[in-house]
N, C-alpha and C. Protein backbone atom coordinates (compact mmCIF):
# COMPACT_ATOMS: atom_id res chain seq x y z
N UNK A 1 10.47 -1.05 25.49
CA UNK A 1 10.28 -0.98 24.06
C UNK A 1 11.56 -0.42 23.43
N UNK A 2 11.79 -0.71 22.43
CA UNK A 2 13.10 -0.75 21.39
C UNK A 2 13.23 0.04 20.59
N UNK A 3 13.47 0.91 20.48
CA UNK A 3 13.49 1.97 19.19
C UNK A 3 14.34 1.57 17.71
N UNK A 4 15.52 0.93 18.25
CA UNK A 4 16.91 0.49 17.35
C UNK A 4 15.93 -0.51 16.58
N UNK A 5 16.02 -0.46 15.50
CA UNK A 5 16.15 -1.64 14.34
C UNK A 5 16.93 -2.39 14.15
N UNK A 6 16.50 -4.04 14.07
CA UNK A 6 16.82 -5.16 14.05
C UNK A 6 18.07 -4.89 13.08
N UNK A 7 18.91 -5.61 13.15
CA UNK A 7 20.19 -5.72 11.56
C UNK A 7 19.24 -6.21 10.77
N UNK A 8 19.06 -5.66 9.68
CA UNK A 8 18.71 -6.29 8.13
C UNK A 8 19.56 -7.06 7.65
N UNK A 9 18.86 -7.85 6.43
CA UNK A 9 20.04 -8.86 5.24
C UNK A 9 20.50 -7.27 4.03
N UNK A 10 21.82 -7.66 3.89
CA UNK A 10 22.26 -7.46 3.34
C UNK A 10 21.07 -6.40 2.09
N UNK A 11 21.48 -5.33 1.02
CA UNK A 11 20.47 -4.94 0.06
C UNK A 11 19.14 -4.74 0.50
N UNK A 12 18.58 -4.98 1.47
CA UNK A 12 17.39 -3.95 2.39
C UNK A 12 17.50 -2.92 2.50
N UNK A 13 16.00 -2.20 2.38
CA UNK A 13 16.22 -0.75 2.60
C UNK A 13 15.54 -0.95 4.61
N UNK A 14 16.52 0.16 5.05
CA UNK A 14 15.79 0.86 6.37
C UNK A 14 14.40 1.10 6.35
N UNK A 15 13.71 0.65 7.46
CA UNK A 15 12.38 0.44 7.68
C UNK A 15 12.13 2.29 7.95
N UNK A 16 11.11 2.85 7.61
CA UNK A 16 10.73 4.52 8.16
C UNK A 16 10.82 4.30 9.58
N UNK A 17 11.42 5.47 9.77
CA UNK A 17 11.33 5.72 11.58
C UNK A 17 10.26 5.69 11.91
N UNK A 18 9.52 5.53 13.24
CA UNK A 18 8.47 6.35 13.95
C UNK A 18 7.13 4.83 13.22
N UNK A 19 7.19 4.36 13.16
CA UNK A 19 6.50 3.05 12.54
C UNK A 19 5.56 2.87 13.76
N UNK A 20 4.96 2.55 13.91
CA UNK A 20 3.78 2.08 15.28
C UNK A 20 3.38 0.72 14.85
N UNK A 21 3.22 -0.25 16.05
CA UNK A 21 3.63 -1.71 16.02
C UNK A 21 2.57 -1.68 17.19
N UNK A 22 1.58 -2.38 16.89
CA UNK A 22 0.98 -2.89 18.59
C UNK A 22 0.71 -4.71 17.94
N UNK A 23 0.79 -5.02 18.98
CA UNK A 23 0.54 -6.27 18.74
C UNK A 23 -0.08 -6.92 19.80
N UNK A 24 -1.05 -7.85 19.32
CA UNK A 24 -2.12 -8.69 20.33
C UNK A 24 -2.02 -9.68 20.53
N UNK A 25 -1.68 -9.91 21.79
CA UNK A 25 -1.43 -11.39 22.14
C UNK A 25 -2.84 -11.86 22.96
N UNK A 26 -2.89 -13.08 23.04
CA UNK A 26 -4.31 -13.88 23.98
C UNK A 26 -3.74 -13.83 25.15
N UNK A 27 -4.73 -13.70 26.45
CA UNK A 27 -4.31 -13.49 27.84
C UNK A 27 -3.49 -14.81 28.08
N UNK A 28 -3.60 -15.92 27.64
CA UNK A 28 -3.17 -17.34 27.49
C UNK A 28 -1.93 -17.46 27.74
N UNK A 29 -1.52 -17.24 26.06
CA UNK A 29 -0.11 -16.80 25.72
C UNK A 29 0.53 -16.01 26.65
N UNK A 30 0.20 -14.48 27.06
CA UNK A 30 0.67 -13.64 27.67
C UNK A 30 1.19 -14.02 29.34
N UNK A 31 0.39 -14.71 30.06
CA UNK A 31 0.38 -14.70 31.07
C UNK A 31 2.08 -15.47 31.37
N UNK A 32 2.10 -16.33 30.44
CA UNK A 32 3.30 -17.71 29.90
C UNK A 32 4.01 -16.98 29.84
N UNK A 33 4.44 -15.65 29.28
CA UNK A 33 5.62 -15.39 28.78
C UNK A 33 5.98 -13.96 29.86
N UNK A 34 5.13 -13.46 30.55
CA UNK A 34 4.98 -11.99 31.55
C UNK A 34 5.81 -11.88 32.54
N UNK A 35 5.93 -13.32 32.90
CA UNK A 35 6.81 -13.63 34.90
C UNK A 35 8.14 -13.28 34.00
N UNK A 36 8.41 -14.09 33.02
CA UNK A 36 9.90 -14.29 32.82
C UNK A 36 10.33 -12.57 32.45
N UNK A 37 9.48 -11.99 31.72
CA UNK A 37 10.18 -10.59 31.26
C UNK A 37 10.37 -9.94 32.45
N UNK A 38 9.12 -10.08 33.50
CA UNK A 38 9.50 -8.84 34.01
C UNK A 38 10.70 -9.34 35.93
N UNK A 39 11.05 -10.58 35.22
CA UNK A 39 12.18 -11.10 36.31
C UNK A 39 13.68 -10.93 35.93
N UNK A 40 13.43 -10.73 34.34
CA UNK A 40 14.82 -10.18 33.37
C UNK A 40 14.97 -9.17 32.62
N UNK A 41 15.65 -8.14 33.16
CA UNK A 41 15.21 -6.82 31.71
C UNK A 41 16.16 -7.04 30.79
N UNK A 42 16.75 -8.14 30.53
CA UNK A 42 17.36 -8.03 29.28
C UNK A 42 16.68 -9.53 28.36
N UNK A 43 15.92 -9.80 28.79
CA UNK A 43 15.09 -10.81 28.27
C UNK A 43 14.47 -10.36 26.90
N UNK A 44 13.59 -10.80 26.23
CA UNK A 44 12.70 -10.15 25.13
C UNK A 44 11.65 -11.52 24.77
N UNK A 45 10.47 -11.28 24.25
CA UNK A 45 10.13 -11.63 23.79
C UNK A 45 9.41 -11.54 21.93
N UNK A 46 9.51 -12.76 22.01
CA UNK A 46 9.43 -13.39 20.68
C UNK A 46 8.15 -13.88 20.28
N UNK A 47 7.65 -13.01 19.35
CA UNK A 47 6.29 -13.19 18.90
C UNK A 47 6.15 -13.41 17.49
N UNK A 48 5.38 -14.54 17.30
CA UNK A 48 5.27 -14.93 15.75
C UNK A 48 3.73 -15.06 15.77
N UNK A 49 3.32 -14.37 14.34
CA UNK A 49 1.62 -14.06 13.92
C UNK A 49 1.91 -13.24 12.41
N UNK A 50 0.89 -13.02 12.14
CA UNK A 50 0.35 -12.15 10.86
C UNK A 50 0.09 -10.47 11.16
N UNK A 51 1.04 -9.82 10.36
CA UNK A 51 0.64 -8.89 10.30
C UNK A 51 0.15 -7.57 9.04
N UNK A 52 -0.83 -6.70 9.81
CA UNK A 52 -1.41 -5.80 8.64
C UNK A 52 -1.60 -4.60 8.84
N UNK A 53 -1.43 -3.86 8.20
CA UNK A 53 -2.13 -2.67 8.72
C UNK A 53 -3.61 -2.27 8.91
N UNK A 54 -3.29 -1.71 9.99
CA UNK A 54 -4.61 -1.48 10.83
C UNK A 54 -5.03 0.07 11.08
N UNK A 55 -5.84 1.05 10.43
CA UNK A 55 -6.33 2.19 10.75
C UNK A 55 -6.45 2.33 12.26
N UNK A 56 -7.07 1.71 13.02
CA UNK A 56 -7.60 1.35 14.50
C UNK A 56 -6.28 2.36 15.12
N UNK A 57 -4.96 1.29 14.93
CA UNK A 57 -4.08 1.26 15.53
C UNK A 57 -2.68 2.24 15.27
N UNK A 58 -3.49 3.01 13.67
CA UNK A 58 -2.46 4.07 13.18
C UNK A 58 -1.09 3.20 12.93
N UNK A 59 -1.18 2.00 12.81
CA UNK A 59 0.48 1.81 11.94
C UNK A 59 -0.02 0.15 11.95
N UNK A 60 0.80 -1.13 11.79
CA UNK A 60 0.70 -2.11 11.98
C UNK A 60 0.52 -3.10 12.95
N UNK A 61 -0.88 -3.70 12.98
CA UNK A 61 -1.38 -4.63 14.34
C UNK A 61 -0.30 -6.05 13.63
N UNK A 62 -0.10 -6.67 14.98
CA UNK A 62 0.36 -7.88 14.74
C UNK A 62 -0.20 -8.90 15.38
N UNK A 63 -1.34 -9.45 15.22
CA UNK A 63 -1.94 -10.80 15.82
C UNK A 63 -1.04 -12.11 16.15
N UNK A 64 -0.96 -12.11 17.25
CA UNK A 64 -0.10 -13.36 17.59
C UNK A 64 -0.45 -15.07 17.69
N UNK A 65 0.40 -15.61 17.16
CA UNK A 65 -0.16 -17.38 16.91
C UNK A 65 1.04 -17.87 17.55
N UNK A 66 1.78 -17.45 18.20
CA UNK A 66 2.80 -17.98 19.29
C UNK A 66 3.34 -16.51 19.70
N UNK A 67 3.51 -17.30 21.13
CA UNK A 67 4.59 -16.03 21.63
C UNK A 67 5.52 -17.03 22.85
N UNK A 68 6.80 -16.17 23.56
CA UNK A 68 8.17 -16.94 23.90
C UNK A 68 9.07 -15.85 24.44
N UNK A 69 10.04 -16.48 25.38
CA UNK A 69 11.15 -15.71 25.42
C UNK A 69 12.44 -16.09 24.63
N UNK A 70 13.12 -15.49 24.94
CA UNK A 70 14.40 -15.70 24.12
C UNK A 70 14.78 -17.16 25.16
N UNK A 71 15.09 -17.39 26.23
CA UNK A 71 15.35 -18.59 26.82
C UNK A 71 14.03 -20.03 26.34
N UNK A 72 13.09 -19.22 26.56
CA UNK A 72 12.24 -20.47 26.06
C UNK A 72 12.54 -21.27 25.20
N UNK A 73 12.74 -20.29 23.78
CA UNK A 73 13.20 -20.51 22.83
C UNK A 73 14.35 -21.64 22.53
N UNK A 74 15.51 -21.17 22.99
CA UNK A 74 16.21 -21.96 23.25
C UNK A 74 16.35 -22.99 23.95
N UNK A 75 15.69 -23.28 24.87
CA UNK A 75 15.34 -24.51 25.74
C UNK A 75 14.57 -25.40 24.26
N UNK A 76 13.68 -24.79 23.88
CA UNK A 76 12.47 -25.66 23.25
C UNK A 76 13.42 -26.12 22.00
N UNK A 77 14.34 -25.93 21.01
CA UNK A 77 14.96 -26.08 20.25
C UNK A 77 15.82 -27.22 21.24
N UNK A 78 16.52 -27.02 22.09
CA UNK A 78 17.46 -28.16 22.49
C UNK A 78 16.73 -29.36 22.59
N UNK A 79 15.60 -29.33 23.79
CA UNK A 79 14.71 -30.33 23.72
C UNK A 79 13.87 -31.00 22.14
N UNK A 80 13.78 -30.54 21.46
CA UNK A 80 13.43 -30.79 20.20
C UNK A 80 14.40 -31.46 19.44
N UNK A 81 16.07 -31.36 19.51
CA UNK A 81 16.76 -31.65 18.82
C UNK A 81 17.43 -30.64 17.87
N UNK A 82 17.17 -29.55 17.59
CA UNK A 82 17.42 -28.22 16.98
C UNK A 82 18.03 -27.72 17.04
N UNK A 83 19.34 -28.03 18.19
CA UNK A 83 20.26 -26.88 18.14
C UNK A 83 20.87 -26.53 17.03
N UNK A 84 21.83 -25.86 16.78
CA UNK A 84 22.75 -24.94 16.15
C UNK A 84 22.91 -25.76 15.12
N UNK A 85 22.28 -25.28 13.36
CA UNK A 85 22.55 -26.13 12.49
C UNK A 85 24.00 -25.76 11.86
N UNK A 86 24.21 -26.82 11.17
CA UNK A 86 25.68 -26.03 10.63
C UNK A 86 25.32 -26.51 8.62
N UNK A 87 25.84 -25.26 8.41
CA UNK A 87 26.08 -25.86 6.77
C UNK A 87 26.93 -27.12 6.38
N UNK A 88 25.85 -27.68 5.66
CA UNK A 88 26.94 -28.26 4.73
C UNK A 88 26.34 -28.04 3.09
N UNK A 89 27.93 -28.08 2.45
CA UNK A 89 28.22 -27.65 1.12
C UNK A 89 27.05 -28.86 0.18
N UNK A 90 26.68 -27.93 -0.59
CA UNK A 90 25.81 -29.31 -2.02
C UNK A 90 27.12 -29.90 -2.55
N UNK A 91 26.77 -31.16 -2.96
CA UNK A 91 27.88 -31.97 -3.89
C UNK A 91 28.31 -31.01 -4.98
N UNK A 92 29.39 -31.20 -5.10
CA UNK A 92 30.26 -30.30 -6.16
C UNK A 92 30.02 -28.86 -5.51
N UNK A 93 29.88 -28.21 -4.57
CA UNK A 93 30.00 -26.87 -4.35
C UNK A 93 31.17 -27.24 -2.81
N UNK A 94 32.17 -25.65 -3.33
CA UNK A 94 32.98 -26.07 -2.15
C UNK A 94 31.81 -25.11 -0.45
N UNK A 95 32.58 -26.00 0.46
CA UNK A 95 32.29 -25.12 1.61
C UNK A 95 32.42 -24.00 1.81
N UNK A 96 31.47 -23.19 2.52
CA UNK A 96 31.98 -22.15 2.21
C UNK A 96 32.33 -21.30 4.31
């Protein structure tokens, strides 16, 4: 588990320290994504769902509707066609 905070965009404020995060994944999901973490400790996974606060859980539950590793990820984007988009400028705006 991670203590450091993600880089923010730009004009964000810092999230409060000490925040509590549990998040629920389906045994489904989990099982898919478990071999790979614990064969890489610099791996992570990537979980996308809804989240709220939850009394239960004393800070924010996060219900999961996908979950992934960082390689998955990237595999599934190549195979998809997705790699690395690049800008391009609107008509009349230069590149930037």
């Amino acid at each position: 588990m991670s203590e450091k905070a993600p880089p923010l965009a730009k004009g964000l404020p810092e999230p409060p320290a000490g925040t509590r995060y549990t998040v629920f994944v389906a045994r489904k999901q989990w099982t898919k994504i478990a071999e790979a973490l614990a064969a890489d400790s610099e791996d992570a996974a990537i979980i996308e769902g809804y989240a709220a606060l939850d009394p239960r859980v004393e800070g924010i539950a996060v219900y999961a509707t996908g979950a992934t590793t960082k390689p998955g990820l990237v595999n599934y984007r190549r195979e998809c066609g997705l790699g690395r988009r690049r800008r391009r400028a609107l008509p009349g705006w230069a590149a930037r």
